[in-house]
N, C-alpha and C. Protein backbone atom coordinates (compact mmCIF):
# COMPACT_ATOMS: atom_id res chain seq x y z
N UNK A 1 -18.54 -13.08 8.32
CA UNK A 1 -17.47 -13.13 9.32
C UNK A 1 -16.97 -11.73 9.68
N UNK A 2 -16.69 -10.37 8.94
CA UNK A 2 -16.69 -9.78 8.96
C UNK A 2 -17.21 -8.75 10.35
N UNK A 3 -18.45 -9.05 9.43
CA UNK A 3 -19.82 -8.32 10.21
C UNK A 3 -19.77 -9.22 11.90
N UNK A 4 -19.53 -9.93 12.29
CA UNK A 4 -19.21 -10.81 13.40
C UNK A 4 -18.04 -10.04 13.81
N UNK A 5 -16.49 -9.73 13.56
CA UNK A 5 -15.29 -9.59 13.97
C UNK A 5 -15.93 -7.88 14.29
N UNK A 6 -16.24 -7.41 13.64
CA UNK A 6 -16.63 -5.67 13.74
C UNK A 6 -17.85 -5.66 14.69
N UNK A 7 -18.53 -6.53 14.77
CA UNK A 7 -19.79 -5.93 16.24
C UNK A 7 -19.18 -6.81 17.49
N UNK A 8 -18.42 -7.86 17.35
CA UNK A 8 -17.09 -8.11 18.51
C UNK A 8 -16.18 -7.28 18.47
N UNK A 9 -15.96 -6.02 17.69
CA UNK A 9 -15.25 -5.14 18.11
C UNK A 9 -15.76 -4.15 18.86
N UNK A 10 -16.92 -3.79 18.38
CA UNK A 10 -18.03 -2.54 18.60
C UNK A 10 -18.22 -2.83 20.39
N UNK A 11 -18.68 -3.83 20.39
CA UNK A 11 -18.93 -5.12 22.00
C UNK A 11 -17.47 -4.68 23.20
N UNK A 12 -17.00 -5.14 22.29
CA UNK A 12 -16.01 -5.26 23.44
C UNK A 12 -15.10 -3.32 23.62
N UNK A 13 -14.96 -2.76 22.46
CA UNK A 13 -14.87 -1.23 22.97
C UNK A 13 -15.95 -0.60 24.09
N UNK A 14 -17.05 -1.16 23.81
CA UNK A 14 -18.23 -0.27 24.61
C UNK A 14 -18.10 -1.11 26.23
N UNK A 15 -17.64 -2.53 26.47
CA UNK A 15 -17.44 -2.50 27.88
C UNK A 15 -15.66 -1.89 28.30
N UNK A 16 -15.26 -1.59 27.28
CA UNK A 16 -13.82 -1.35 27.73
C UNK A 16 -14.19 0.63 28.04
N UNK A 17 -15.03 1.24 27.80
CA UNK A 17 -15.39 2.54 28.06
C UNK A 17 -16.29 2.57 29.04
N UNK A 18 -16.98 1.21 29.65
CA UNK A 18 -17.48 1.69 30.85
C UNK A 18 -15.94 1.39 32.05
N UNK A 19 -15.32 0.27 31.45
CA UNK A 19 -14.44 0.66 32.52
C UNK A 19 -13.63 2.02 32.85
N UNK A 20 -13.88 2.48 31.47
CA UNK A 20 -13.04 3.98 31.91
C UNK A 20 -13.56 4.83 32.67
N UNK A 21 -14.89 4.98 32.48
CA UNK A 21 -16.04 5.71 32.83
C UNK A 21 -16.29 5.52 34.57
N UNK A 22 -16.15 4.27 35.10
CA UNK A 22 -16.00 3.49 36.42
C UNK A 22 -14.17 4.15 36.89
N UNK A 23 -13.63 4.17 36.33
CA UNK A 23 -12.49 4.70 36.52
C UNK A 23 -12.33 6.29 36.82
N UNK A 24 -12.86 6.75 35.76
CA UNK A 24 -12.72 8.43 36.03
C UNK A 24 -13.10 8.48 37.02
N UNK A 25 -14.20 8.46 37.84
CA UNK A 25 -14.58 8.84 38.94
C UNK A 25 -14.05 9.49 40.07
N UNK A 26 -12.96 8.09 40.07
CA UNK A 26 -11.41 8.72 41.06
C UNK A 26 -10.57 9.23 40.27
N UNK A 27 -10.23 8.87 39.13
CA UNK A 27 -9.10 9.37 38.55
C UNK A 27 -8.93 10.85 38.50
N UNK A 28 -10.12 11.44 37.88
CA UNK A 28 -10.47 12.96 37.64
C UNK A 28 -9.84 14.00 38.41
N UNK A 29 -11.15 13.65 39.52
CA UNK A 29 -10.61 14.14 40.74
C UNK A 29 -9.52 13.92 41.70
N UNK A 30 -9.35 12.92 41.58
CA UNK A 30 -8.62 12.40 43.04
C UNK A 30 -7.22 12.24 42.49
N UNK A 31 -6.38 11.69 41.41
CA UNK A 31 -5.33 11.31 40.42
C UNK A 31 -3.91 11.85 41.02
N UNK A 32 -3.09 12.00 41.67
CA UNK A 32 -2.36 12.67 41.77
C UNK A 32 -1.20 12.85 40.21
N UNK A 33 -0.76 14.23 40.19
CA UNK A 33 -0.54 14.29 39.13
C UNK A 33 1.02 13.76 38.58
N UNK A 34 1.65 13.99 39.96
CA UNK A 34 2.77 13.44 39.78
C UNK A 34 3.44 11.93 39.44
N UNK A 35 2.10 11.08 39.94
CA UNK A 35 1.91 9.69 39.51
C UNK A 35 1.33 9.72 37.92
N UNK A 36 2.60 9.92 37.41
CA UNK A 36 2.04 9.40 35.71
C UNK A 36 1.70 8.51 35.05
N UNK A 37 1.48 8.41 33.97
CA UNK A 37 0.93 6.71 33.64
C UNK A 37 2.34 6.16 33.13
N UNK A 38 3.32 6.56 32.92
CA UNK A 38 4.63 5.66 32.46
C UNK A 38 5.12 5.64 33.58
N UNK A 39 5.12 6.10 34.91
CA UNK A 39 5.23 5.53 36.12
C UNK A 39 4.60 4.26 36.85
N UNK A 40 3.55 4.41 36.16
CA UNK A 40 2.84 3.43 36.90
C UNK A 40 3.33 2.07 35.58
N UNK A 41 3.08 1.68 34.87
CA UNK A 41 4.07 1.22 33.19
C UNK A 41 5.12 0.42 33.82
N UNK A 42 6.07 1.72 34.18
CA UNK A 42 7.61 1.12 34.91
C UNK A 42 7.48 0.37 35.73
N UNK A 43 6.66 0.85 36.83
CA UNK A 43 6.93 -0.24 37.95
C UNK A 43 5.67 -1.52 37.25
N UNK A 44 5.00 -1.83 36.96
CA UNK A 44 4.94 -3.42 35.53
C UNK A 44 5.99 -3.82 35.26
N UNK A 45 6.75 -3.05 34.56
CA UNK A 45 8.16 -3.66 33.90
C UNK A 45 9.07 -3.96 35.00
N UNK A 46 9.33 -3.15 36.32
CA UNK A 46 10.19 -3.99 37.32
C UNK A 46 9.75 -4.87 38.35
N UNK A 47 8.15 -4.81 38.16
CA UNK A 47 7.65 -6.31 39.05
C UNK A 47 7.28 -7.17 37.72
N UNK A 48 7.71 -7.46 36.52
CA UNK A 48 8.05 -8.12 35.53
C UNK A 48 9.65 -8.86 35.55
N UNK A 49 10.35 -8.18 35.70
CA UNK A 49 11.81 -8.11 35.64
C UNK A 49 11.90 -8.97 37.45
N UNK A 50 11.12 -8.41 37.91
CA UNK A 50 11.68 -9.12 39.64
C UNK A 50 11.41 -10.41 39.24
N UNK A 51 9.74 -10.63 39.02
CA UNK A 51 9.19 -12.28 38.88
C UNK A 51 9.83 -13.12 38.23
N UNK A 52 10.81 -12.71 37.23
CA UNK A 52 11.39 -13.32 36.72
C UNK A 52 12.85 -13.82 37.24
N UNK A 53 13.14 -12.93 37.75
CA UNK A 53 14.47 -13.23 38.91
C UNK A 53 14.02 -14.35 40.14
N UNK A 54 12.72 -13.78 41.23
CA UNK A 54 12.48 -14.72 42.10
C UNK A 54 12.46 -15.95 41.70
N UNK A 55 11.55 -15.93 40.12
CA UNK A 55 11.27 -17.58 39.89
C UNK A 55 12.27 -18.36 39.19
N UNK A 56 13.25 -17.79 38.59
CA UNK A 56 14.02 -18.70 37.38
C UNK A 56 15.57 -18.59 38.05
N UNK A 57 15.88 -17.28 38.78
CA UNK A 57 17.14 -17.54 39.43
C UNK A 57 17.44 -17.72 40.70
N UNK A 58 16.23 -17.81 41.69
CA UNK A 58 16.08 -17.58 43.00
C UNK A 58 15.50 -18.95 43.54
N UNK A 59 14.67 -19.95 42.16
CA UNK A 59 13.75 -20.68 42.42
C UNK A 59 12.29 -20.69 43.41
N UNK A 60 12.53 -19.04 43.61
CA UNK A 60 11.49 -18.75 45.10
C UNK A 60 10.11 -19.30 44.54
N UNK A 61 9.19 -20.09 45.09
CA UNK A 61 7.64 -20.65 44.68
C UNK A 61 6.89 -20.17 45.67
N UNK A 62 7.17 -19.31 46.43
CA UNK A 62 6.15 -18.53 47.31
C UNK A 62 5.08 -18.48 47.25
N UNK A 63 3.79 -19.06 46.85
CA UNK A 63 2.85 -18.67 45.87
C UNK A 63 2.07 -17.28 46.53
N UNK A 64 2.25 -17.03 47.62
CA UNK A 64 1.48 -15.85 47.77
C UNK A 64 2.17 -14.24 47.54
N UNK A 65 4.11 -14.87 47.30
CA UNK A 65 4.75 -13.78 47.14
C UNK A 65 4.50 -13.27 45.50
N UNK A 66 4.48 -14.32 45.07
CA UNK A 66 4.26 -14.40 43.36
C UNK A 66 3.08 -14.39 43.07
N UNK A 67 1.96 -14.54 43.85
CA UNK A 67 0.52 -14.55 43.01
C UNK A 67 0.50 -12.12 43.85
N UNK A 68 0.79 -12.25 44.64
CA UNK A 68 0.75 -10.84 45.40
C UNK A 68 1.15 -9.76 43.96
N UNK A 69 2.84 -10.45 43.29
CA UNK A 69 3.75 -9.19 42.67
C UNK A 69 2.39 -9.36 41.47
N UNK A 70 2.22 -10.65 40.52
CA UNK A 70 1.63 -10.80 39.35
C UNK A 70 0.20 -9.85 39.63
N UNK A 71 -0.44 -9.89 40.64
CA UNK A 71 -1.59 -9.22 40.86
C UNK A 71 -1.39 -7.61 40.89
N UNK A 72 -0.57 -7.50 41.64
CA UNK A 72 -0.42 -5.58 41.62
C UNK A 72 0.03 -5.49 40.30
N UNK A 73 1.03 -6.24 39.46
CA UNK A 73 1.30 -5.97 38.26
C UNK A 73 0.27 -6.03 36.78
N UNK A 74 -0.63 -6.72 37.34
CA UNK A 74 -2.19 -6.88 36.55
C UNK A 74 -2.91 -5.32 36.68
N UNK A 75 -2.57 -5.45 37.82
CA UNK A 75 -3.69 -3.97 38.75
C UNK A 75 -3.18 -2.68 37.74
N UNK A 76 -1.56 -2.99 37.78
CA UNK A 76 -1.03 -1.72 37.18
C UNK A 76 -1.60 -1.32 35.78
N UNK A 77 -1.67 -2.06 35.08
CA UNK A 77 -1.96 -2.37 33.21
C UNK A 77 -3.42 -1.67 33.29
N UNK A 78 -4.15 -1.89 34.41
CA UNK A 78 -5.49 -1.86 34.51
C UNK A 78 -5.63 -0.41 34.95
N UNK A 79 -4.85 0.54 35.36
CA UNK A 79 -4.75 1.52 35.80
C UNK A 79 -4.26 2.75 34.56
N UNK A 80 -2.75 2.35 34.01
CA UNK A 80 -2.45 3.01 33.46
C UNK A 80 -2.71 3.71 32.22
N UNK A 81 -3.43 3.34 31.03
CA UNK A 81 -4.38 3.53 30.14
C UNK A 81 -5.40 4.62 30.86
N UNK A 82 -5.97 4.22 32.09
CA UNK A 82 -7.48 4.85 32.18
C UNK A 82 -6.84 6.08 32.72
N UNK A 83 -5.61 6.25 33.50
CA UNK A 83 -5.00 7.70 33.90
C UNK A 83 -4.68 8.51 32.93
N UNK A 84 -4.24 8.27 32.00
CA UNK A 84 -3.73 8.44 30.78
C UNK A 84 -4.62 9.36 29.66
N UNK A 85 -5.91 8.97 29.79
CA UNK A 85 -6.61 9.15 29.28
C UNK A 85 -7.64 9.99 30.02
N UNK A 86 -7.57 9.78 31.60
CA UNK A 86 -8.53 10.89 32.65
C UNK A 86 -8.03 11.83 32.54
N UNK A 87 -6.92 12.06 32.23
CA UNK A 87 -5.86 12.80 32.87
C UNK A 87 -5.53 13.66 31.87
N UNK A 88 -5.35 12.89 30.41
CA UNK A 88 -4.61 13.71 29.20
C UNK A 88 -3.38 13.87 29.13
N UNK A 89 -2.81 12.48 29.34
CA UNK A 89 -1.22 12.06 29.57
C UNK A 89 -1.12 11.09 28.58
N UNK A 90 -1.69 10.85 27.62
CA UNK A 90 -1.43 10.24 26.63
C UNK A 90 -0.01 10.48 25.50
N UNK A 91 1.04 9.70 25.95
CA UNK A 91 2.05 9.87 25.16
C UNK A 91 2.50 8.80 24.16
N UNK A 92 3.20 9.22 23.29
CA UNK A 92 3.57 7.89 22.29
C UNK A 92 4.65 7.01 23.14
N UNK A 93 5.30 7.69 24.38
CA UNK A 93 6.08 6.72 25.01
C UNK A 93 5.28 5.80 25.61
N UNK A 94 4.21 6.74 26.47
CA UNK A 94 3.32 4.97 27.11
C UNK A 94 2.65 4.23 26.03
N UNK A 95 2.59 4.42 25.47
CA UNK A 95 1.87 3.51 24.16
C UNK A 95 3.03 2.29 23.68
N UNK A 96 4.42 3.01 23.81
CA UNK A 96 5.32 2.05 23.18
C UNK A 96 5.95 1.02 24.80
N UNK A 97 5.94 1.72 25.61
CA UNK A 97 6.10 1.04 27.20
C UNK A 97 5.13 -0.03 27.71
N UNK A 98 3.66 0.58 27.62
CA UNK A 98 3.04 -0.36 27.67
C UNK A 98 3.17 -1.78 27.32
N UNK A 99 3.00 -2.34 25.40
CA UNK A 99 3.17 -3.01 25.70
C UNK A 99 4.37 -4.09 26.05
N UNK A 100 5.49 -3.52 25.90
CA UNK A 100 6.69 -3.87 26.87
C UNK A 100 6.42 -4.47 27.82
N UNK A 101 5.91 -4.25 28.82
CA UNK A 101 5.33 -4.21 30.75
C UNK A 101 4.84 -5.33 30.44
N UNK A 102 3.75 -5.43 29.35
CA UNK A 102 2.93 -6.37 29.21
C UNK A 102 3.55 -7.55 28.76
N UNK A 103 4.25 -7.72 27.93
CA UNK A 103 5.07 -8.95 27.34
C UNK A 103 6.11 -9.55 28.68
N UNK A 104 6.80 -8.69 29.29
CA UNK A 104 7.85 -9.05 30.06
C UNK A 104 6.93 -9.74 31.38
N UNK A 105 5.73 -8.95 31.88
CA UNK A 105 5.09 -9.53 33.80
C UNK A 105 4.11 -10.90 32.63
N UNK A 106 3.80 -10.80 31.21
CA UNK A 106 2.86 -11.96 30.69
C UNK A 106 3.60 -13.39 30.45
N UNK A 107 5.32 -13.42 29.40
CA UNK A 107 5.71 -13.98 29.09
C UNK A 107 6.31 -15.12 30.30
N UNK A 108 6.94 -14.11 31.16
CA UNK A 108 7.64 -14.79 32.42
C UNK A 108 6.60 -15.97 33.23
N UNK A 109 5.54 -15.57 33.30
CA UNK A 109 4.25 -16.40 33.90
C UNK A 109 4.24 -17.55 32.57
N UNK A 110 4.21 -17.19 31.47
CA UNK A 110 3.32 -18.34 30.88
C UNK A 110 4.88 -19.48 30.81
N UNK A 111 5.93 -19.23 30.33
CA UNK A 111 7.04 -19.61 30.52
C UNK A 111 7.01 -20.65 31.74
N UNK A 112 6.96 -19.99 33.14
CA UNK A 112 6.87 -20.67 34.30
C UNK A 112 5.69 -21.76 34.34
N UNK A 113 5.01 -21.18 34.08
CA UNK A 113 3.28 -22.17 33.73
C UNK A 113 3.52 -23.10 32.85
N UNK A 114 3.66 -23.18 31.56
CA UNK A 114 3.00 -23.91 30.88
C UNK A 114 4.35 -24.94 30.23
N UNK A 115 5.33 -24.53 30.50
CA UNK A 115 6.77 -25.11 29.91
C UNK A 115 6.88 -26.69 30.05
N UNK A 116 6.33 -26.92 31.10
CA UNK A 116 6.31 -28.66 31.06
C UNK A 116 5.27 -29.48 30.58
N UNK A 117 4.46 -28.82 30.70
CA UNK A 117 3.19 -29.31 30.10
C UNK A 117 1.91 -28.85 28.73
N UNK A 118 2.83 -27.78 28.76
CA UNK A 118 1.97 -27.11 27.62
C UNK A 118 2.97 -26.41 26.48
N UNK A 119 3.70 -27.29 25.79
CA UNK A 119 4.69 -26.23 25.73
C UNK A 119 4.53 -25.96 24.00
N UNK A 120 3.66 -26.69 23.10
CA UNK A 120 2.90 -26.10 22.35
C UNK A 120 2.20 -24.52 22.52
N UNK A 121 1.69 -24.95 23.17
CA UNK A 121 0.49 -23.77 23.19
C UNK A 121 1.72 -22.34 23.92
N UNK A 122 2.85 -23.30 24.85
CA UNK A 122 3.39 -21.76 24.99
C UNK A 122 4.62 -21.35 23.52
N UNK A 123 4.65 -22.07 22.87
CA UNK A 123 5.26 -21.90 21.81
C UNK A 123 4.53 -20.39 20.94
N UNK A 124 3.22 -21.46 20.56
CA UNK A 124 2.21 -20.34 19.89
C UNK A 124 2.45 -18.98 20.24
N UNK A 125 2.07 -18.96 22.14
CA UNK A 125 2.24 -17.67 22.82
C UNK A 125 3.39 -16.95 22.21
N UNK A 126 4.58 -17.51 22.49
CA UNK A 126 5.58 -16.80 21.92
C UNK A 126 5.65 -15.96 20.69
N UNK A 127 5.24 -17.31 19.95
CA UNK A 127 5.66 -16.50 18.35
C UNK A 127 4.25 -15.19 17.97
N UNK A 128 3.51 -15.53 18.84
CA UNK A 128 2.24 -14.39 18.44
C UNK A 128 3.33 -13.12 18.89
N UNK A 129 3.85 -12.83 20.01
CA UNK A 129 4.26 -11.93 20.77
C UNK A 129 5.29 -11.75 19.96
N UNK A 130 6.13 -12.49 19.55
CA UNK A 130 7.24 -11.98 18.40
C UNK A 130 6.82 -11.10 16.89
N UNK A 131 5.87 -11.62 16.34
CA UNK A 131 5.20 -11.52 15.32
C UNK A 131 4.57 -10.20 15.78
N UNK A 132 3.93 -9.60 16.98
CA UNK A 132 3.11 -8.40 17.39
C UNK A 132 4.60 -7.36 17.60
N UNK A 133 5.47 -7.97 17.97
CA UNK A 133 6.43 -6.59 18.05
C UNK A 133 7.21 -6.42 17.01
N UNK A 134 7.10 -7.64 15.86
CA UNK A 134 7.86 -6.57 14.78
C UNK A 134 6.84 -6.06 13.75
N UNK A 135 5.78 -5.82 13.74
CA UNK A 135 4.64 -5.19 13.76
C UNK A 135 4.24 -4.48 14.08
N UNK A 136 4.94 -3.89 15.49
CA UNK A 136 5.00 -2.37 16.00
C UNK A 136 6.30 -1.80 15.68
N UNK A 137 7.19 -2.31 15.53
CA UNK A 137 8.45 -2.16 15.53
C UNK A 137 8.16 -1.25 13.55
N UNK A 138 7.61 -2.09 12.92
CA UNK A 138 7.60 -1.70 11.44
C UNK A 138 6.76 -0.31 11.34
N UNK A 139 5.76 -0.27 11.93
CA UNK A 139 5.17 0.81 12.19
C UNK A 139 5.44 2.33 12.64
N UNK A 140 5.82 1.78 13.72
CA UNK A 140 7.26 2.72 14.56
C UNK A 140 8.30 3.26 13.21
N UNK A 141 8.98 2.78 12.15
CA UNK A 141 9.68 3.12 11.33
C UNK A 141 9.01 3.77 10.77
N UNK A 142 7.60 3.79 10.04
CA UNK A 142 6.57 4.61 9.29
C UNK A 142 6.36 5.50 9.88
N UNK A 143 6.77 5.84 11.05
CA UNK A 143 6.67 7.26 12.40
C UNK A 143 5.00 7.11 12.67
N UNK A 144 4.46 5.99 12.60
CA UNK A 144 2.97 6.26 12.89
C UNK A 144 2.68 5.72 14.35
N UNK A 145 1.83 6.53 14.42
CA UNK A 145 1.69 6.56 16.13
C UNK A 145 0.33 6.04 16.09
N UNK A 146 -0.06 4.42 16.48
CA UNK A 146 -1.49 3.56 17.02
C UNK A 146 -1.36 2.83 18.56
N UNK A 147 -2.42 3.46 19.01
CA UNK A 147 -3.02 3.29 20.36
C UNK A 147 -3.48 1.19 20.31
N UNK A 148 -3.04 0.96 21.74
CA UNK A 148 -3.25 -0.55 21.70
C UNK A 148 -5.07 -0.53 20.87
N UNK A 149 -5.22 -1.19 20.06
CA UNK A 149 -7.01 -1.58 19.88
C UNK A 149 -7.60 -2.88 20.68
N UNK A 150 -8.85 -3.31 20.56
CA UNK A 150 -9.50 -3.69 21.88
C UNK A 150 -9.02 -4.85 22.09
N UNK A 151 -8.44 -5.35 20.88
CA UNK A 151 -8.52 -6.70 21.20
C UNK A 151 -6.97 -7.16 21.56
N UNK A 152 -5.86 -6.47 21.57
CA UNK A 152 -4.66 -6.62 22.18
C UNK A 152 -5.35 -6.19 23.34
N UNK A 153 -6.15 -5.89 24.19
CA UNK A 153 -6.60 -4.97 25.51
C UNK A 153 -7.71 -6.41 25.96
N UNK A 154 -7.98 -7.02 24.86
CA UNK A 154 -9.09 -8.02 25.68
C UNK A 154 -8.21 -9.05 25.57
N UNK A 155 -7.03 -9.31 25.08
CA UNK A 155 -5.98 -10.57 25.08
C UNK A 155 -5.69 -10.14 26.71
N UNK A 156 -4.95 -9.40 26.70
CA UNK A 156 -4.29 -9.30 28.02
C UNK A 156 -5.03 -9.67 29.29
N UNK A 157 -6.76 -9.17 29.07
CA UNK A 157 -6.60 -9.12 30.44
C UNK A 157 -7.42 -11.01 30.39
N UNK A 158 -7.89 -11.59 29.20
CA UNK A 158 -7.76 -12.86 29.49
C UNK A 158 -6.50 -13.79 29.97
N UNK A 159 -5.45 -13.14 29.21
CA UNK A 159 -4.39 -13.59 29.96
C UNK A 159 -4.14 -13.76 31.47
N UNK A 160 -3.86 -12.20 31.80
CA UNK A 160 -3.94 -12.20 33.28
C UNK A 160 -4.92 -13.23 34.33
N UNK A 161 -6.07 -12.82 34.01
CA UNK A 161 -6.65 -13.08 34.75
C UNK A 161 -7.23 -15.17 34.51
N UNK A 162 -6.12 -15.98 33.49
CA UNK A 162 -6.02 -17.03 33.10
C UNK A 162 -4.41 -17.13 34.16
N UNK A 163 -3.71 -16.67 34.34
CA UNK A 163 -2.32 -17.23 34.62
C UNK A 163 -2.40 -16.45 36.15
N UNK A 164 -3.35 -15.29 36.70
CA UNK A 164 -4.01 -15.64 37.71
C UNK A 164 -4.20 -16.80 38.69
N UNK A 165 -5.46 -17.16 37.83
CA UNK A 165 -6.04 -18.66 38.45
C UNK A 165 -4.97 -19.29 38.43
N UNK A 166 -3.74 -19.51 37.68
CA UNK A 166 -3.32 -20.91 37.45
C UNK A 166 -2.29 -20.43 38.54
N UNK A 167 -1.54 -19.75 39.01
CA UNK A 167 -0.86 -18.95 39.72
C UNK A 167 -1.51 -19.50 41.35
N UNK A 168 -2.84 -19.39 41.47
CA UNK A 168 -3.24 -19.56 42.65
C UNK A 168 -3.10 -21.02 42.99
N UNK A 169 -3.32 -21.65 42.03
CA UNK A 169 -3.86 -23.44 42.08
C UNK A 169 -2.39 -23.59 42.05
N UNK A 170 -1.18 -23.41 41.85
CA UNK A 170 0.10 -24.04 41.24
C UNK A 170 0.45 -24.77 42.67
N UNK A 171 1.27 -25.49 42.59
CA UNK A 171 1.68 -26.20 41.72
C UNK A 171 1.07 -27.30 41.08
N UNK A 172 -0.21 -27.33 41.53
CA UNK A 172 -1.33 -28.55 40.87
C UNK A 172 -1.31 -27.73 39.24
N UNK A 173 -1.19 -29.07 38.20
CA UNK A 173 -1.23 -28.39 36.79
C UNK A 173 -2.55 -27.74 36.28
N UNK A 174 -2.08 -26.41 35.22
CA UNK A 174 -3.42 -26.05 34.64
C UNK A 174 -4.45 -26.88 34.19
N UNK A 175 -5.68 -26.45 34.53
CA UNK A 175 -6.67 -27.05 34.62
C UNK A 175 -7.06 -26.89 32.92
N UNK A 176 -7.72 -28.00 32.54
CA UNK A 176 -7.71 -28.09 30.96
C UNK A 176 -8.58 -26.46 30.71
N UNK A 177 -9.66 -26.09 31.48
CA UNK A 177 -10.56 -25.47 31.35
C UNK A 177 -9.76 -23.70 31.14
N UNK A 178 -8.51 -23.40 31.61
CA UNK A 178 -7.91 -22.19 31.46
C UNK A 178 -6.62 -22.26 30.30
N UNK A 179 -6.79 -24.13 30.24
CA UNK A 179 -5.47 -23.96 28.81
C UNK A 179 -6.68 -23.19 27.49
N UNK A 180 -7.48 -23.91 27.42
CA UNK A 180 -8.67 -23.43 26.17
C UNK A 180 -8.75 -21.81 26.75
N UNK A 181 -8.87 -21.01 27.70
CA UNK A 181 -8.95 -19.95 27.66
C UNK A 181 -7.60 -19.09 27.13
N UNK A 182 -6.64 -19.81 26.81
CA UNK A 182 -5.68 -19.21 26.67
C UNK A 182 -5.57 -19.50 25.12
N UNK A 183 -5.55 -20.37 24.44
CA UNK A 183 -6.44 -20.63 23.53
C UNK A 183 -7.48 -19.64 22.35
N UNK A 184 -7.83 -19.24 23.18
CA UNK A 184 -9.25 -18.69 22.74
C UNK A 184 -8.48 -17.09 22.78
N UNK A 185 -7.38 -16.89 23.65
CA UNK A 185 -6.63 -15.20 23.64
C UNK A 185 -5.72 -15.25 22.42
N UNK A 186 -5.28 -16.65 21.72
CA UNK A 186 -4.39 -16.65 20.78
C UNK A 186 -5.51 -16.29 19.80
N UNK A 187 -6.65 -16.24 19.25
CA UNK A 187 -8.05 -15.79 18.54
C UNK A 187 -7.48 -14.19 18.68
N UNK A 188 -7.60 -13.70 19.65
CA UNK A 188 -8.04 -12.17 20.19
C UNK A 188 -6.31 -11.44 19.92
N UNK A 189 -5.40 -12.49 20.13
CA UNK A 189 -4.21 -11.65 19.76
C UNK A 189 -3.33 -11.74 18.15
N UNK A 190 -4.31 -12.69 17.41
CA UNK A 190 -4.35 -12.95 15.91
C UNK A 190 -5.14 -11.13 15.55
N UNK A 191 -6.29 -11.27 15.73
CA UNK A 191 -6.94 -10.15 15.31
C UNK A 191 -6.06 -8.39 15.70
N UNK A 192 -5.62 -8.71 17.08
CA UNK A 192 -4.91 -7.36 17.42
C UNK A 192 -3.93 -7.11 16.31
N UNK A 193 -2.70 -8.57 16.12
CA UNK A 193 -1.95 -7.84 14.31
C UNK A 193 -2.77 -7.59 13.55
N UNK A 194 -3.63 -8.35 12.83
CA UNK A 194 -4.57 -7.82 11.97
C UNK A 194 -4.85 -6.85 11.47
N UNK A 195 -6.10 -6.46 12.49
CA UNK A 195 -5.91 -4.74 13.36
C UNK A 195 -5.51 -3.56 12.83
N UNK A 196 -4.33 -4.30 13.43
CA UNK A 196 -2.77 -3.06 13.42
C UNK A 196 -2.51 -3.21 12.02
N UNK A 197 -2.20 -4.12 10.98
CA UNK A 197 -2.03 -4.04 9.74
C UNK A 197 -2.41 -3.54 8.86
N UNK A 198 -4.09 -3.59 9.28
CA UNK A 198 -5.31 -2.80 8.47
C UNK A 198 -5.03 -1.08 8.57
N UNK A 199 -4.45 -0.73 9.41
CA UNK A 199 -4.23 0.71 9.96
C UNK A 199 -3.08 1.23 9.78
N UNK A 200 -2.38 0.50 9.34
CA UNK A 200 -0.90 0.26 8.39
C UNK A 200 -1.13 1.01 7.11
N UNK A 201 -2.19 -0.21 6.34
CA UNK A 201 -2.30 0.21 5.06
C UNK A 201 -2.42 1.25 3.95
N UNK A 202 -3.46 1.76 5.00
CA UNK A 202 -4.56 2.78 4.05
C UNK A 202 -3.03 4.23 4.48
N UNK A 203 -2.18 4.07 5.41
CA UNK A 203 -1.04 5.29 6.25
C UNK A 203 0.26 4.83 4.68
N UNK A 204 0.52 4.08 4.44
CA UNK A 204 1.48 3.46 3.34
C UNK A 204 0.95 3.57 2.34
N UNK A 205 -0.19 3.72 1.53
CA UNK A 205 -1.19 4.47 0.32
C UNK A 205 -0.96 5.41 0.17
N UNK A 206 -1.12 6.41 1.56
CA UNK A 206 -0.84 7.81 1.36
C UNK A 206 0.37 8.25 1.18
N UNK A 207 1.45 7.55 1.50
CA UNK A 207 3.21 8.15 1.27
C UNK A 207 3.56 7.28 0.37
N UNK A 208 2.82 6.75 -0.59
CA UNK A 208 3.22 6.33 -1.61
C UNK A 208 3.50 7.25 -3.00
C-alpha cells in the first residue's frame, strides 16, 4: 500500500510540473510583476466571500452569475502557485492565504450544493477541512514553513472542477456520478493531513 500511495504521489507531482512548465511559458516572460501571487489569492478570497453573500443572503441563483464568479475563482488557485514559483514570489504568506481562498470559494459551493441532499458527505467535507486547519494551525506554532503537497493540490482541483459541473446542471440535483467524485477527494484530502503529519515528525525529533 505504501509503494501504491508513493508512485500516486510520484504520478501525480510529475503531471502537476507539466502544468507548471505549460504555465511558465507566459508567466516568465510575460507576468507582470506587480500582479503578485497573494493578489491574485485575495481576489479568491473576495469572489469567495461575494458567492457567499449572492447565494445565502441575496438568494441570487443566477447560474451564469455564479457558475462565471466560481470559475474565475477556480482560474485564480490555478494561477497563483505557478506565478509564485515562475516568478520567485514564493512567500510563507501565500502558502498560509492560499489555503484560506481555497476553503472559503470550496466550502460555500459544497454547503449550497449538497446541504439538502447530501448532507453526510458534506458533513465529512467539513470535518476533513476542520481537521486540515488545525494541522496547519499546529505546525504554524512549530514555526515550520510546508508548501501545499500534491495531494491537497489534486483534492482541490477535483473539487472544483466536481462543484463546477454541478454548478452548471443546478438546480437539477448532483448527479450520483460527481457525488462518488467527491468521495474519492475525501481519499486525496485524508492523505494531504497525513502528508503534512509525516513532515511534522521527523521537524519535532529534532527540537526535542
Amino acid at each position: 500500500m505504501n509503494k501504491f500511495i508513493e508512485g500516486l504521489k510520484l504520478f501525480l507531482e510529475k503531471i502537476d510540473s507539466y502544468r507548471d512548465e505549460i504555465l511558465f511559458v507566459f508567466i516568465k516572460p510575460y507576468w507582470p510583476s506587480k500582479i503578485t501571487p497573494n493578489k491574485i489569492t485575495t481576489v479568491r478570497i473576495i469572489i469567495g466571500v461575494l458567492l457567499f453573500i449572492l447565494l445565502f443572503f441575496f438568494k441570487i441563483e443566477d447560474k451564469i452569475l455564479i457558475v462565471s464568479l466560481f470559475f474565475f475563482g477556480v482560474l485564480t488557485d490555478l494561477l497563483d502557485g505557478s506565478v509564485a514559483r515562475g516568478k520567485n514570489m514564493v512567500t510563507e504568506l501565500g502558502a498560509m492565504l492560499d489555503p484560506v481562498a481555497d476553503r472559503i470559494i470550496i466550502i460555500t459551493i459544497a454547503v449550497y450544493s449538497l446541504f439538502e441532499a447530501h448532507r453526510w458527505l458534506l458533513l465529512v467535507l467539513l470535518l476533513i477541512e476542520v481537521a486540515n486547519t488545525f494541522v496547519s494551525i499546529y505546525y504554524k506554532t512549530k514555526k515550520v514553513y510546508l508548501e501545499s503537497n500534491i495531494f491537497g493540490k489534486t483534492k482541490m482541483v477535483m473539487q472544483s472542477l466536481v462543484f463546477a459541473a454541478i454548478l452548471f446542471f443546478w438546480p437539477n440535483p448532483p448527479h450520483r456520478f460527481f457525488i462518488d467524485i467527491l468521495w474519492v477527494s475525501v481519499a486525496f484530502a485524508l492523505l494531504n493531513i497525513f502528508y503534512k503529519i509525516l513532515e511534522i515528525r521527523p521537524i519535532n525529533k529534532l527540537k526535542i
